[in-house]
N, C-alpha and C. Protein backbone atom coordinates (compact mmCIF):
# COMPACT_ATOMS: atom_id res chain seq x y z
N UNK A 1 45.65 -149.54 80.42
CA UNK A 1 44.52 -150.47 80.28
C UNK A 1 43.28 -149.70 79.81
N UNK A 2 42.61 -150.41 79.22
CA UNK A 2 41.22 -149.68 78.33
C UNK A 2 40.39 -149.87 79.48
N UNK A 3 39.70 -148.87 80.00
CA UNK A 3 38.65 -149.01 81.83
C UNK A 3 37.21 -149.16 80.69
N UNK A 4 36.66 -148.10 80.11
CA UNK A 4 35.53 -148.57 79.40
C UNK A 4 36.11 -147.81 77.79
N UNK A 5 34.79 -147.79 77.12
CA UNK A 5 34.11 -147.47 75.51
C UNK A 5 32.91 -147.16 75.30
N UNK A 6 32.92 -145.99 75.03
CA UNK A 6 31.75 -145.34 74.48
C UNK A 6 31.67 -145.30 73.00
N UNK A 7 30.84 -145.99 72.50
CA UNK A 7 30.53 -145.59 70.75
C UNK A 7 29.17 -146.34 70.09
N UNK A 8 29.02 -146.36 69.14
CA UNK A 8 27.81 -146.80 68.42
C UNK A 8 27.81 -148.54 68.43
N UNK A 9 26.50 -149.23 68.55
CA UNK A 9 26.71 -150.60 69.08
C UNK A 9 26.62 -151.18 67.38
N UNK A 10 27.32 -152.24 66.88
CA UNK A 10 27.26 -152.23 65.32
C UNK A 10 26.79 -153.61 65.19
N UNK A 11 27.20 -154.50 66.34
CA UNK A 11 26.60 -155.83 66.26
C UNK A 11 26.44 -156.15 67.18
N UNK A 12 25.14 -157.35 67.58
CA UNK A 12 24.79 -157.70 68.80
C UNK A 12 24.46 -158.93 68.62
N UNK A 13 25.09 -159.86 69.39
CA UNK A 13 25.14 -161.40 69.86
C UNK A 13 25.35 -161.97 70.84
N UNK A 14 24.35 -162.75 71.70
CA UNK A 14 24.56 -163.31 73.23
C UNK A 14 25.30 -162.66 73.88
N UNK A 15 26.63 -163.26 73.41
CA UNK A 15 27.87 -163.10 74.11
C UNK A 15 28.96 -162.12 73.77
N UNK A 16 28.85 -161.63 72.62
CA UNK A 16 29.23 -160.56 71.80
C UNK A 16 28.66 -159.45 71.65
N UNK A 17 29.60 -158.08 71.55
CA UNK A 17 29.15 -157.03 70.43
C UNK A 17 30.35 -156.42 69.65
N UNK A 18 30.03 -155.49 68.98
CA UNK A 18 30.83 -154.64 68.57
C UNK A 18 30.76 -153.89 68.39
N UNK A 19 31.70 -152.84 68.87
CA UNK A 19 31.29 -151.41 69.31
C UNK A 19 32.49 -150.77 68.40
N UNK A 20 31.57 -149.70 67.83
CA UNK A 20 32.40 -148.73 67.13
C UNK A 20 32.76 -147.54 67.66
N UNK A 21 34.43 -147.01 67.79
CA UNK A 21 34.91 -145.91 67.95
C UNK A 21 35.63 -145.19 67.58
N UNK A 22 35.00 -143.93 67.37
CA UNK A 22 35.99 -143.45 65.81
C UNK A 22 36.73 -143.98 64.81
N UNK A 23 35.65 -144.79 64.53
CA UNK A 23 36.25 -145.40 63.34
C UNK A 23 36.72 -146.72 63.49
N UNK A 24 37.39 -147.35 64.84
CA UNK A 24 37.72 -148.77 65.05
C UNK A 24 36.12 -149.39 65.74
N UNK A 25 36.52 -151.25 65.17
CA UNK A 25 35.46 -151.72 65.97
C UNK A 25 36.07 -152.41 67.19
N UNK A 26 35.46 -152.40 67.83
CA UNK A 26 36.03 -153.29 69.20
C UNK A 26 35.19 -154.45 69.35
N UNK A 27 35.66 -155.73 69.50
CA UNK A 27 34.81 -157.21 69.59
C UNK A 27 35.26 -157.14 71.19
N UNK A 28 33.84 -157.21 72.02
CA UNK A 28 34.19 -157.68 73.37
C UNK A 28 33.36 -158.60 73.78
N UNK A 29 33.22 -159.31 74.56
CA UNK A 29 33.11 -160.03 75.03
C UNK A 29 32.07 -159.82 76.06
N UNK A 30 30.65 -160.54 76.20
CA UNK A 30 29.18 -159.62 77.24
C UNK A 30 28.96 -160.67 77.84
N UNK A 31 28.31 -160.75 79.21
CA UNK A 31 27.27 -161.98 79.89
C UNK A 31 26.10 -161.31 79.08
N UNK A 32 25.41 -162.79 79.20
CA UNK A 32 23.80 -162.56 78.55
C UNK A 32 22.95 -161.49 79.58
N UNK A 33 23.55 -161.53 80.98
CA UNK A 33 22.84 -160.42 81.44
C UNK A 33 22.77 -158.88 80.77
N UNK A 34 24.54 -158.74 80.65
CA UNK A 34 24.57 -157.49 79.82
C UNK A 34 23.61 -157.07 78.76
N UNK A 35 23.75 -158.39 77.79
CA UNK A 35 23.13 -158.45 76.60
C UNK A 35 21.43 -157.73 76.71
N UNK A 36 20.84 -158.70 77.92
CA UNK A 36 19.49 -158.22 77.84
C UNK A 36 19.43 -157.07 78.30
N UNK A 37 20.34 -156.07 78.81
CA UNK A 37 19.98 -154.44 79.18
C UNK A 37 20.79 -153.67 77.80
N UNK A 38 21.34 -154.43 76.65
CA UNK A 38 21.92 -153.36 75.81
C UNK A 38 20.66 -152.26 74.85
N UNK A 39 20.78 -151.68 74.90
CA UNK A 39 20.28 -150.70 73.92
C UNK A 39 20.28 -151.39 72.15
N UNK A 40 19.21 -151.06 71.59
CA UNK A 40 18.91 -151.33 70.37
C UNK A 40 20.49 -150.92 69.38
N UNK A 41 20.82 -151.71 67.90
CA UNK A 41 21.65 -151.81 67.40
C UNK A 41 21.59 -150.54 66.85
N UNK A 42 22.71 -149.69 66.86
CA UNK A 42 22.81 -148.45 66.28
C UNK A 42 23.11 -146.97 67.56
N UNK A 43 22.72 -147.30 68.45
CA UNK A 43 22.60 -146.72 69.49
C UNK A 43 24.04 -146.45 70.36
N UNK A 44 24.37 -145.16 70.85
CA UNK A 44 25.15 -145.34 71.09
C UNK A 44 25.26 -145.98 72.91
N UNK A 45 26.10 -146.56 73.22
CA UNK A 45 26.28 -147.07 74.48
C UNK A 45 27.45 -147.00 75.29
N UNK A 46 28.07 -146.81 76.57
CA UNK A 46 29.28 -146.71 77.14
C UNK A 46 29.45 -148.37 78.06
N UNK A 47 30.03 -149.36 77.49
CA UNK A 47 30.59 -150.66 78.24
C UNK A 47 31.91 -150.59 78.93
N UNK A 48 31.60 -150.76 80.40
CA UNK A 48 33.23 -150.84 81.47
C UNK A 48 34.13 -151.89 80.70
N UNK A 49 35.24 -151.97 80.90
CA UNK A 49 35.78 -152.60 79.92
C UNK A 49 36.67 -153.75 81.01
N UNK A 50 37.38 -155.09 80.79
CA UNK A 50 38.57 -155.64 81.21
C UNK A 50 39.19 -156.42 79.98
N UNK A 51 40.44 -155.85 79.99
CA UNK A 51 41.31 -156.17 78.79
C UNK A 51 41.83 -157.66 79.65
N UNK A 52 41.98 -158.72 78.91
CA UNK A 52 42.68 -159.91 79.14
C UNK A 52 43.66 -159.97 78.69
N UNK A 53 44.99 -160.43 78.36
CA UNK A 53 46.18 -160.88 77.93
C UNK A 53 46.09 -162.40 77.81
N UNK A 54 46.50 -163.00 76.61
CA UNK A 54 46.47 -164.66 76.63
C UNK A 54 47.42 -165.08 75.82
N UNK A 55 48.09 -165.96 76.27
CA UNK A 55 49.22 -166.32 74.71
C UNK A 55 49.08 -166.36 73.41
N UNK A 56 47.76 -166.52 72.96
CA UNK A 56 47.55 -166.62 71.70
C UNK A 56 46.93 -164.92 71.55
N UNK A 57 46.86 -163.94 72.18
CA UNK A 57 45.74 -162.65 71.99
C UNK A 57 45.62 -162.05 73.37
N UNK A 58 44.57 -160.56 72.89
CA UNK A 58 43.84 -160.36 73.85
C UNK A 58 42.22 -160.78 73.29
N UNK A 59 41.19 -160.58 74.99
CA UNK A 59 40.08 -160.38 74.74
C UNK A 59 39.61 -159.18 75.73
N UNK A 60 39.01 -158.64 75.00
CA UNK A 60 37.82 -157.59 75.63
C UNK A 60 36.92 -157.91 76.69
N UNK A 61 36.46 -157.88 77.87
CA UNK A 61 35.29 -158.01 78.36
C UNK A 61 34.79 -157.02 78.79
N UNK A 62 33.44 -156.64 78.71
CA UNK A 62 32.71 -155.78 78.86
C UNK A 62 31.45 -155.70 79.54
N UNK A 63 30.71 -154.65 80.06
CA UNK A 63 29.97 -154.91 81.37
C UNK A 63 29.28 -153.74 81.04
N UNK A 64 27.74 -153.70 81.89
CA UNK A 64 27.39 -152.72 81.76
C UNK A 64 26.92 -151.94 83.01
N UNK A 65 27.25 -152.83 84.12
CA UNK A 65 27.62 -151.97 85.76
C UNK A 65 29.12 -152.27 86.03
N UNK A 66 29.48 -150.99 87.17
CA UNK A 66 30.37 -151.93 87.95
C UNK A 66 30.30 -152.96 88.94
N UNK A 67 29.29 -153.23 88.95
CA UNK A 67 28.68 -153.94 89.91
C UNK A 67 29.60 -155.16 89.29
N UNK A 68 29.10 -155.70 87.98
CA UNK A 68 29.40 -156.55 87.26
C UNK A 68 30.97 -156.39 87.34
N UNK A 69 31.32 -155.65 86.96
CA UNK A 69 33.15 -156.09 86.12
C UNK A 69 33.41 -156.34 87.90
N UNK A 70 33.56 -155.54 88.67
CA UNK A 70 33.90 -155.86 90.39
C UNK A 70 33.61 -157.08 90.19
N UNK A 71 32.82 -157.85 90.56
CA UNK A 71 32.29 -159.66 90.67
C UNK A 71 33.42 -160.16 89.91
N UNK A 72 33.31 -159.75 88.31
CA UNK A 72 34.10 -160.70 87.47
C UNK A 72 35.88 -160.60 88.02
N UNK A 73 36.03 -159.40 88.30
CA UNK A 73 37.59 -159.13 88.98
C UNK A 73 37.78 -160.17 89.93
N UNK A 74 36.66 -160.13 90.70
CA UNK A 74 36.72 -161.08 91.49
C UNK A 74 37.15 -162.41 91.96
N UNK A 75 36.02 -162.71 90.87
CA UNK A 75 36.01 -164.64 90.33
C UNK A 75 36.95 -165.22 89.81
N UNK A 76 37.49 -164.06 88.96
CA UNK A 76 38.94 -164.50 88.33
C UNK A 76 40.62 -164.70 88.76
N UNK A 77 40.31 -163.79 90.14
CA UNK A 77 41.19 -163.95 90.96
C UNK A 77 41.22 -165.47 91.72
N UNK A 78 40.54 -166.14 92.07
CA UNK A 78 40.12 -167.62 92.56
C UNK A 78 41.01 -168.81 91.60
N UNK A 79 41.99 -169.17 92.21
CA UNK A 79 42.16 -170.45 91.64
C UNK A 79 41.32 -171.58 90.78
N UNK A 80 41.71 -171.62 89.35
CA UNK A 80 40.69 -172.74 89.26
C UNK A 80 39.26 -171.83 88.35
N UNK A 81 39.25 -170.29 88.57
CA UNK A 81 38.50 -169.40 87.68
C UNK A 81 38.66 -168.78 86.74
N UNK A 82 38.63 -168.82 85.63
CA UNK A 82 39.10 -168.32 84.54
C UNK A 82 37.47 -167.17 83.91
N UNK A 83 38.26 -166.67 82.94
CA UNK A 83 37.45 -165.56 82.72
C UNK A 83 36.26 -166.15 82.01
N UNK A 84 36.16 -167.44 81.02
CA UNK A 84 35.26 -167.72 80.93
C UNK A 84 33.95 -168.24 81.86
N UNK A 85 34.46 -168.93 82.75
CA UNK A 85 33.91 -169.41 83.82
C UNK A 85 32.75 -168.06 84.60
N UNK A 86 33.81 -167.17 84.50
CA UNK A 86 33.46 -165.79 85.17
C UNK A 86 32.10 -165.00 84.95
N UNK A 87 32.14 -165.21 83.46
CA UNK A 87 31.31 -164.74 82.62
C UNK A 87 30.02 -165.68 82.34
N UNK A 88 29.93 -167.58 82.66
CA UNK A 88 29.00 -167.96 83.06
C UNK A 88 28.66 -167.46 84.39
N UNK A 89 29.22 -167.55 84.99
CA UNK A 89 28.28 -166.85 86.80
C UNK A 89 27.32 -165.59 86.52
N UNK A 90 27.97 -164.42 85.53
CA UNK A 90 27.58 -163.43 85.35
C UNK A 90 26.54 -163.67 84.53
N UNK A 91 26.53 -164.38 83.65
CA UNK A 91 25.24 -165.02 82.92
C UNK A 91 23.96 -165.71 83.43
N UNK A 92 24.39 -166.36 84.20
CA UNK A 92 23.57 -166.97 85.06
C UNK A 92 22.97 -166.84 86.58
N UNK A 93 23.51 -165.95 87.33
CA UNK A 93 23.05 -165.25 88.60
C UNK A 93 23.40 -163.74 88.63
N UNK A 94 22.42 -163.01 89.09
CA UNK A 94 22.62 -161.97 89.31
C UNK A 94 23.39 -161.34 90.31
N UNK A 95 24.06 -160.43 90.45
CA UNK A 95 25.44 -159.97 90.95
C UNK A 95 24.70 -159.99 92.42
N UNK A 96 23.43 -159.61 92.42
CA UNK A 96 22.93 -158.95 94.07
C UNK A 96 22.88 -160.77 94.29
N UNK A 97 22.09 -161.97 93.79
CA UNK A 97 21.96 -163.26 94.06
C UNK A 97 23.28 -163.68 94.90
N UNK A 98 23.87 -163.28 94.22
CA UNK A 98 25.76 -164.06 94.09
C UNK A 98 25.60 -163.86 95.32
N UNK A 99 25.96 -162.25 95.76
CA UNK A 99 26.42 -161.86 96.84
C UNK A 99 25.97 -162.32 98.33
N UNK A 100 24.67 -162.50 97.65
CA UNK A 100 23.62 -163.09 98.88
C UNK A 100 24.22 -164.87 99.42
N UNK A 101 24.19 -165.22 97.97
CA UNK A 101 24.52 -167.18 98.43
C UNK A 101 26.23 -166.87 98.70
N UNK A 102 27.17 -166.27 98.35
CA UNK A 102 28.47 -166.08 99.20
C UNK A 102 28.13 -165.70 100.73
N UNK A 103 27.48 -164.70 101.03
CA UNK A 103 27.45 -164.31 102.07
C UNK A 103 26.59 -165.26 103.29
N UNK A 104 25.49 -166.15 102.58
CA UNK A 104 25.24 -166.74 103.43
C UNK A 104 25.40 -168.33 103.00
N UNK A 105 27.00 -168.44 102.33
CA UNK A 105 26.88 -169.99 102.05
C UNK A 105 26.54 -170.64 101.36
N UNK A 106 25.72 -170.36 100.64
CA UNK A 106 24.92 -171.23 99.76
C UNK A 106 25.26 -171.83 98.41
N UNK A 107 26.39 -172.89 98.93
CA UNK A 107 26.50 -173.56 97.89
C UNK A 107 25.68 -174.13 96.39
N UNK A 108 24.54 -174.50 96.68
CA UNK A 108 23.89 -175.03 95.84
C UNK A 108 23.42 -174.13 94.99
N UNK A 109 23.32 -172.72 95.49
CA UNK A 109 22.64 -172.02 94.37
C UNK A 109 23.35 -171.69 93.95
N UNK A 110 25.31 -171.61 94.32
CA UNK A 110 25.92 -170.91 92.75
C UNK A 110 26.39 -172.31 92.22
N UNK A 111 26.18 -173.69 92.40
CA UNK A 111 26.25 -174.64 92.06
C UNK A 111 25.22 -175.20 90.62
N UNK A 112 24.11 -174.22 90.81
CA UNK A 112 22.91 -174.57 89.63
C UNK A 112 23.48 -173.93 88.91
N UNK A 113 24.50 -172.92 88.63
CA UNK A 113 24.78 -172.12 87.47
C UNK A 113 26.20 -173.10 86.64
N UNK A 114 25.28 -173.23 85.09
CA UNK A 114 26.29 -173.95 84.47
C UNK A 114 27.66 -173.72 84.58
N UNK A 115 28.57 -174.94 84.45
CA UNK A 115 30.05 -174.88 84.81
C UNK A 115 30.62 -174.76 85.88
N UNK A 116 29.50 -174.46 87.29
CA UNK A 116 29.99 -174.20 88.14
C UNK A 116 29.49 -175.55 89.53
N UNK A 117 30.78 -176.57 89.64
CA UNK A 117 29.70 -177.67 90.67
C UNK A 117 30.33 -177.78 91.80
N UNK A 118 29.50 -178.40 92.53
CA UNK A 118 29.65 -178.24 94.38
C UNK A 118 31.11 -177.56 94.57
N UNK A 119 32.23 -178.51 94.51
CA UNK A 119 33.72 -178.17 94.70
C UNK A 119 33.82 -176.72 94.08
N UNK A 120 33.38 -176.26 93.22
CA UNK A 120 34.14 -174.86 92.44
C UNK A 120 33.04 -174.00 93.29
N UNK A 121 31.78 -174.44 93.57
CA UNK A 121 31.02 -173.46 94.31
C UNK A 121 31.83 -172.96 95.80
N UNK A 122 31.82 -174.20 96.62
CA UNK A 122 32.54 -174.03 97.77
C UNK A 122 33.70 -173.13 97.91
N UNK A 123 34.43 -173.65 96.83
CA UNK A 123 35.56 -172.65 96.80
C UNK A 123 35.51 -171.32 96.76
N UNK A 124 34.56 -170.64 95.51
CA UNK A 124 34.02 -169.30 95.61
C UNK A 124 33.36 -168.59 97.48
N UNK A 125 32.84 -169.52 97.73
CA UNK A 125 32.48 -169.13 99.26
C UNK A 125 33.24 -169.07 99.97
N UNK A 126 34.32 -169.82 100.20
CA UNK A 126 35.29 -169.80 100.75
C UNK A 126 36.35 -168.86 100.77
N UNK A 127 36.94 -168.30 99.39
CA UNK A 127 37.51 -167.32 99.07
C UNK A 127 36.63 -166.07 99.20
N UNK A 128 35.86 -165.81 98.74
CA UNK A 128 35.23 -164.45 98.55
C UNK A 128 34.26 -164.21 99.91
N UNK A 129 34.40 -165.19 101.06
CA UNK A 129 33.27 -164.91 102.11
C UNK A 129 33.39 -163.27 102.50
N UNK A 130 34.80 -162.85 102.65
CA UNK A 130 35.08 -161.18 103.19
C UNK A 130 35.41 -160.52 102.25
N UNK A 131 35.67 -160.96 100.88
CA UNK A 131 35.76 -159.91 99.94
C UNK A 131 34.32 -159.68 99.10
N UNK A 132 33.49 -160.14 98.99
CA UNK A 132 31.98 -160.03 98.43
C UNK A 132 31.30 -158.52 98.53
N UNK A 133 31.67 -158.03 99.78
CA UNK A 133 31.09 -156.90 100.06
C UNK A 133 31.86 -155.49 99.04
N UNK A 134 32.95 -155.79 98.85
CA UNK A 134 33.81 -154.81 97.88
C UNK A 134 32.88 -154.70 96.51
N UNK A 135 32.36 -155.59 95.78
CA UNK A 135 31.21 -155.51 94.59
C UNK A 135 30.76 -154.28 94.92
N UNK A 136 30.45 -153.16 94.49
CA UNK A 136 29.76 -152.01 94.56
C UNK A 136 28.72 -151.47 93.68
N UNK A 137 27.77 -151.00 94.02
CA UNK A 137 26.71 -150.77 92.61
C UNK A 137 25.67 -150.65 92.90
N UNK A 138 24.33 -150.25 92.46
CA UNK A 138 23.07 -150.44 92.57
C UNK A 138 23.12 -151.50 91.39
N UNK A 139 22.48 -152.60 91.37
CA UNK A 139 21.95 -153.53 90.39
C UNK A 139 21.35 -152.34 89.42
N UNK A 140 21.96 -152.60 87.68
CA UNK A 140 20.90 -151.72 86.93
C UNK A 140 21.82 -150.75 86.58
N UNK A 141 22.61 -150.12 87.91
CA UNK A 141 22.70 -148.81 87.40
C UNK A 141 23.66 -148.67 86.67
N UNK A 142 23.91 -147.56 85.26
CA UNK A 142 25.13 -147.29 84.85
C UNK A 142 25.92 -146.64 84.93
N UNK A 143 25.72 -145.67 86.09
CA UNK A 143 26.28 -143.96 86.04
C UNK A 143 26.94 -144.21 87.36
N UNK A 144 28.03 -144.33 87.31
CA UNK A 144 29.74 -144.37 87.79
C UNK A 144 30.72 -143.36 88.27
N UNK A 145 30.19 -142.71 89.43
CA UNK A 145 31.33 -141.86 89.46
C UNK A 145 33.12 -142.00 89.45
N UNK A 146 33.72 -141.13 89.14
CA UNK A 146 35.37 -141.57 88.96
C UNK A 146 35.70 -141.75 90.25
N UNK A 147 35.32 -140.72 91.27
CA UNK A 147 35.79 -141.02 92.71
C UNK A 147 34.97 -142.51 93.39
N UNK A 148 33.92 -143.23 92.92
CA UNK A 148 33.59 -144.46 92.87
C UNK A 148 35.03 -145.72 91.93
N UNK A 149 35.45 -145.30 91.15
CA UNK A 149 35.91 -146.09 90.92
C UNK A 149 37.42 -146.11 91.42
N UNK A 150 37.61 -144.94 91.74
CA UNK A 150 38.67 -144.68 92.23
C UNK A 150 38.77 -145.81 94.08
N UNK A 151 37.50 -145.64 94.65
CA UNK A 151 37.76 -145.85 95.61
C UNK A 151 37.90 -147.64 95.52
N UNK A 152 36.70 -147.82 94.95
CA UNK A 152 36.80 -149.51 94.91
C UNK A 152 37.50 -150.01 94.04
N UNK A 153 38.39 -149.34 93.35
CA UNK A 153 39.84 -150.39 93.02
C UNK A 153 41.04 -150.43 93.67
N UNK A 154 41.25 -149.15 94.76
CA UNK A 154 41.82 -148.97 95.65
C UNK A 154 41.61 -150.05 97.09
N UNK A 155 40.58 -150.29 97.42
CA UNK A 155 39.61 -151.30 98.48
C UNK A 155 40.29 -152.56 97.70
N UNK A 156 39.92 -152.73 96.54
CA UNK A 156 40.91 -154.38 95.98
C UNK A 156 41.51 -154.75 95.95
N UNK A 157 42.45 -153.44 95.38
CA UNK A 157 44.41 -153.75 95.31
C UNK A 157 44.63 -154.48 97.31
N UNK A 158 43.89 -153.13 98.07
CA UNK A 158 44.00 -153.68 99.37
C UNK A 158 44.18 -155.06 100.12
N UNK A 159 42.51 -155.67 99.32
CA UNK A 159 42.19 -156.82 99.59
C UNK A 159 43.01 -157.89 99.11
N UNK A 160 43.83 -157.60 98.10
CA UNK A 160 44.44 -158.62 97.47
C UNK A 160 45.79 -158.62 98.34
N UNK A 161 46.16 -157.71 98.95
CA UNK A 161 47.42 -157.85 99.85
C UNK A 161 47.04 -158.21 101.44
N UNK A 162 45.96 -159.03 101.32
CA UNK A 162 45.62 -159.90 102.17
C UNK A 162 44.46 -158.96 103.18
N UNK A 163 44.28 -157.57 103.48
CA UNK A 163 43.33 -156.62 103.87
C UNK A 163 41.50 -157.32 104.03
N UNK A 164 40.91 -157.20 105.55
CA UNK A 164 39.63 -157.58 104.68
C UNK A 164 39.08 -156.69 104.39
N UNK A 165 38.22 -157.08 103.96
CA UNK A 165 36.93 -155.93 103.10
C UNK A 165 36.62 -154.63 104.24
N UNK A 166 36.56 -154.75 105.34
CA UNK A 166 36.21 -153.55 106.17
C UNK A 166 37.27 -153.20 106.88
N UNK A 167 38.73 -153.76 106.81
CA UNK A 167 39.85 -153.34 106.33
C UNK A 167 40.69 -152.15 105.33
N UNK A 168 39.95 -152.84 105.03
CA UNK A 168 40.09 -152.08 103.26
C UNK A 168 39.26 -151.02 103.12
N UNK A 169 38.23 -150.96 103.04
CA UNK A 169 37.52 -149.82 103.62
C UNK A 169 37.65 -148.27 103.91
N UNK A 170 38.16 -148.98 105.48
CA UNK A 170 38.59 -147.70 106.48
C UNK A 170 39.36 -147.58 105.84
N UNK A 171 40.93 -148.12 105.32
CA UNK A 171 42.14 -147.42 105.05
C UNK A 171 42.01 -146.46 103.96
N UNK A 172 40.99 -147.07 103.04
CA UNK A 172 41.00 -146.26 101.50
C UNK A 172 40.29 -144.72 102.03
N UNK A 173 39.16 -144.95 102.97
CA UNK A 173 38.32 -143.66 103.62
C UNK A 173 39.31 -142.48 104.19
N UNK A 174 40.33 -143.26 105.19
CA UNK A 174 40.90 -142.29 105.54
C UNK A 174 41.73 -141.80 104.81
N UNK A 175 42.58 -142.69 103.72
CA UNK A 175 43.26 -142.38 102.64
C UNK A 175 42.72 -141.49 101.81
N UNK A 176 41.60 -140.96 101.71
CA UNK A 176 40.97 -140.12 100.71
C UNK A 176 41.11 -139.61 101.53
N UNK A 177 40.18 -138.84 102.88
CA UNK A 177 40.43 -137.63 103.60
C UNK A 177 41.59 -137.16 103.93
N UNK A 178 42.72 -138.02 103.98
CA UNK A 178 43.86 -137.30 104.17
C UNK A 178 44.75 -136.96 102.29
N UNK A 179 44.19 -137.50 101.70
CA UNK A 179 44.96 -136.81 100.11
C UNK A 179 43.96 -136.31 99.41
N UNK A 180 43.16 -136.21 99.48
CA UNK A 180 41.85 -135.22 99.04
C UNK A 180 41.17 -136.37 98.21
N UNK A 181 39.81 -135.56 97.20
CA UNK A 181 39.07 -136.25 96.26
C UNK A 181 39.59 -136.37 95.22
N UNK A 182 40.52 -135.50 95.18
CA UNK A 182 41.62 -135.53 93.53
C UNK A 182 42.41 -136.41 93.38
N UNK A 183 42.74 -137.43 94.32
CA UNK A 183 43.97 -137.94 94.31
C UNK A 183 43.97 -139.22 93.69
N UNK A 184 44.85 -139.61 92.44
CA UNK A 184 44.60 -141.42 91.58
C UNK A 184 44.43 -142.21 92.43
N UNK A 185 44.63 -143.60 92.09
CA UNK A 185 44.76 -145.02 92.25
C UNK A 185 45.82 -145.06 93.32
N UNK A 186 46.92 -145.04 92.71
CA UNK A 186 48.13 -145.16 93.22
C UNK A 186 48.43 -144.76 94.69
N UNK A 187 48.12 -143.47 94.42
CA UNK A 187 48.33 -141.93 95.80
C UNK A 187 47.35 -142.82 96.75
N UNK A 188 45.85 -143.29 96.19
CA UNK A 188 45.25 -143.26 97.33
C UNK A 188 45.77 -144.67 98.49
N UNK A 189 46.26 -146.02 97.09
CA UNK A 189 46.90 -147.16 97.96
C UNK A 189 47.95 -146.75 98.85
N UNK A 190 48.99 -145.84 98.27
CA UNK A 190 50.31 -145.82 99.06
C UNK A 190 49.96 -144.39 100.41
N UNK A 191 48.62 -144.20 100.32
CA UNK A 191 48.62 -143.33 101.40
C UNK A 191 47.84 -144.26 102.75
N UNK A 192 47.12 -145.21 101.95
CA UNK A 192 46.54 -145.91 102.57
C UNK A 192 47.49 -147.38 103.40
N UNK A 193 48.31 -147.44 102.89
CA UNK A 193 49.42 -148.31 103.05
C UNK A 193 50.23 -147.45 104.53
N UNK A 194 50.49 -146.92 104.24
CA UNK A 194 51.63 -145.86 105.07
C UNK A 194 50.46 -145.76 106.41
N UNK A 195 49.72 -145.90 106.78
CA UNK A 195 48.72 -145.83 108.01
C UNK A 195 48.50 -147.17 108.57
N UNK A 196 49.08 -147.92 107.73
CA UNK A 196 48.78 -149.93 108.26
C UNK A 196 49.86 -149.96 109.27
């Protein structure tokens, strides 16, 4: 899977760019949030990446925290959420907002964000009440460590095998101290697994 892309930005539109790398362009796919923190056209830039699969293609989506692609992993996991959908939320509330009206309920405010009404709000609260906290990031920031990403995709895979969030957590924590800072994706789930 393509995780991010670093290269020169060649076109810029809302919802689009295209990013050049060595020589290929890549069309991915941005929330307008992204959009308003990209760097001027020509410039080079590094976007986290999520490759989609679809019967007709793939699409690119691209992010410029992890704060962001975490959320969108998220949303898309939810019945009923599709990646477009995903990418209005991300357009329209900010990742720290989100987290806040999941965590304390608040239907109506992810309800004001286009495409998204009472029933599809609820549902997001409902599903994501204990996984919300897995989102990781300073709002803003772009600089990502690998043992950051290492840990919170490890914390997900968790969560998705039913684990909660402070569940998930501890296992991945101790799972690192017992296989070191070096250790992939994989090593750190199945070490973390073997302690459940």
């Amino acid at each position: 899977m393509i995780t991010f892309l670093s290269g020169e930005l060649l076109a810029v539109q809302p919802t689009r760019i295209v990013l050049g790398v060595n020589g290929v362009g890549y069309e991915i796919v941005i929330s307008l949030s992204s959009f308003d923190r990209l760097p001027v056209r020509g410039e080079r830039v590094t976007i986290l990446t999520h490759l989609q699969l679809k019967e007709d293609g793939m699409v690119l989506y691209g992010f410029l925290t992890e704060e962001e692609r975490s959320l969108f992993r998220l949303l898309i996991g939810i019945s009923g959420i599709g990646p477009k959908i995903a990418m209005s939320i991300l357009s329209g509330i900010s990742p720290g907002n989100f987290r806040l009206a999941v965590s304390q309920g608040n239907a109506p405010m992810l309800a004001a964000v286009p495409g998204i009404g009472k029933k599809k709000a609820e549902r997001i609260i409902v599903e994501l009440k204990d996984k919300v906290g897995a989102i990781e990031g300073a709002e803003g920031s772009r600089e990502v460590s690998p043992e950051s990403h290492i840990l919170n995709d490890a914390s997900r895979a968790l969560i998705s095998l039913g684990y909660t969030q402070s569940e998930a957590q501890k296992a991945v924590a101790a799972a690192m101290e017992r296989a070191g800072k070096k250790c992939d994706v994989e090593t750190l789930i199945r070490e973390a697994l073997k302690s459940a």
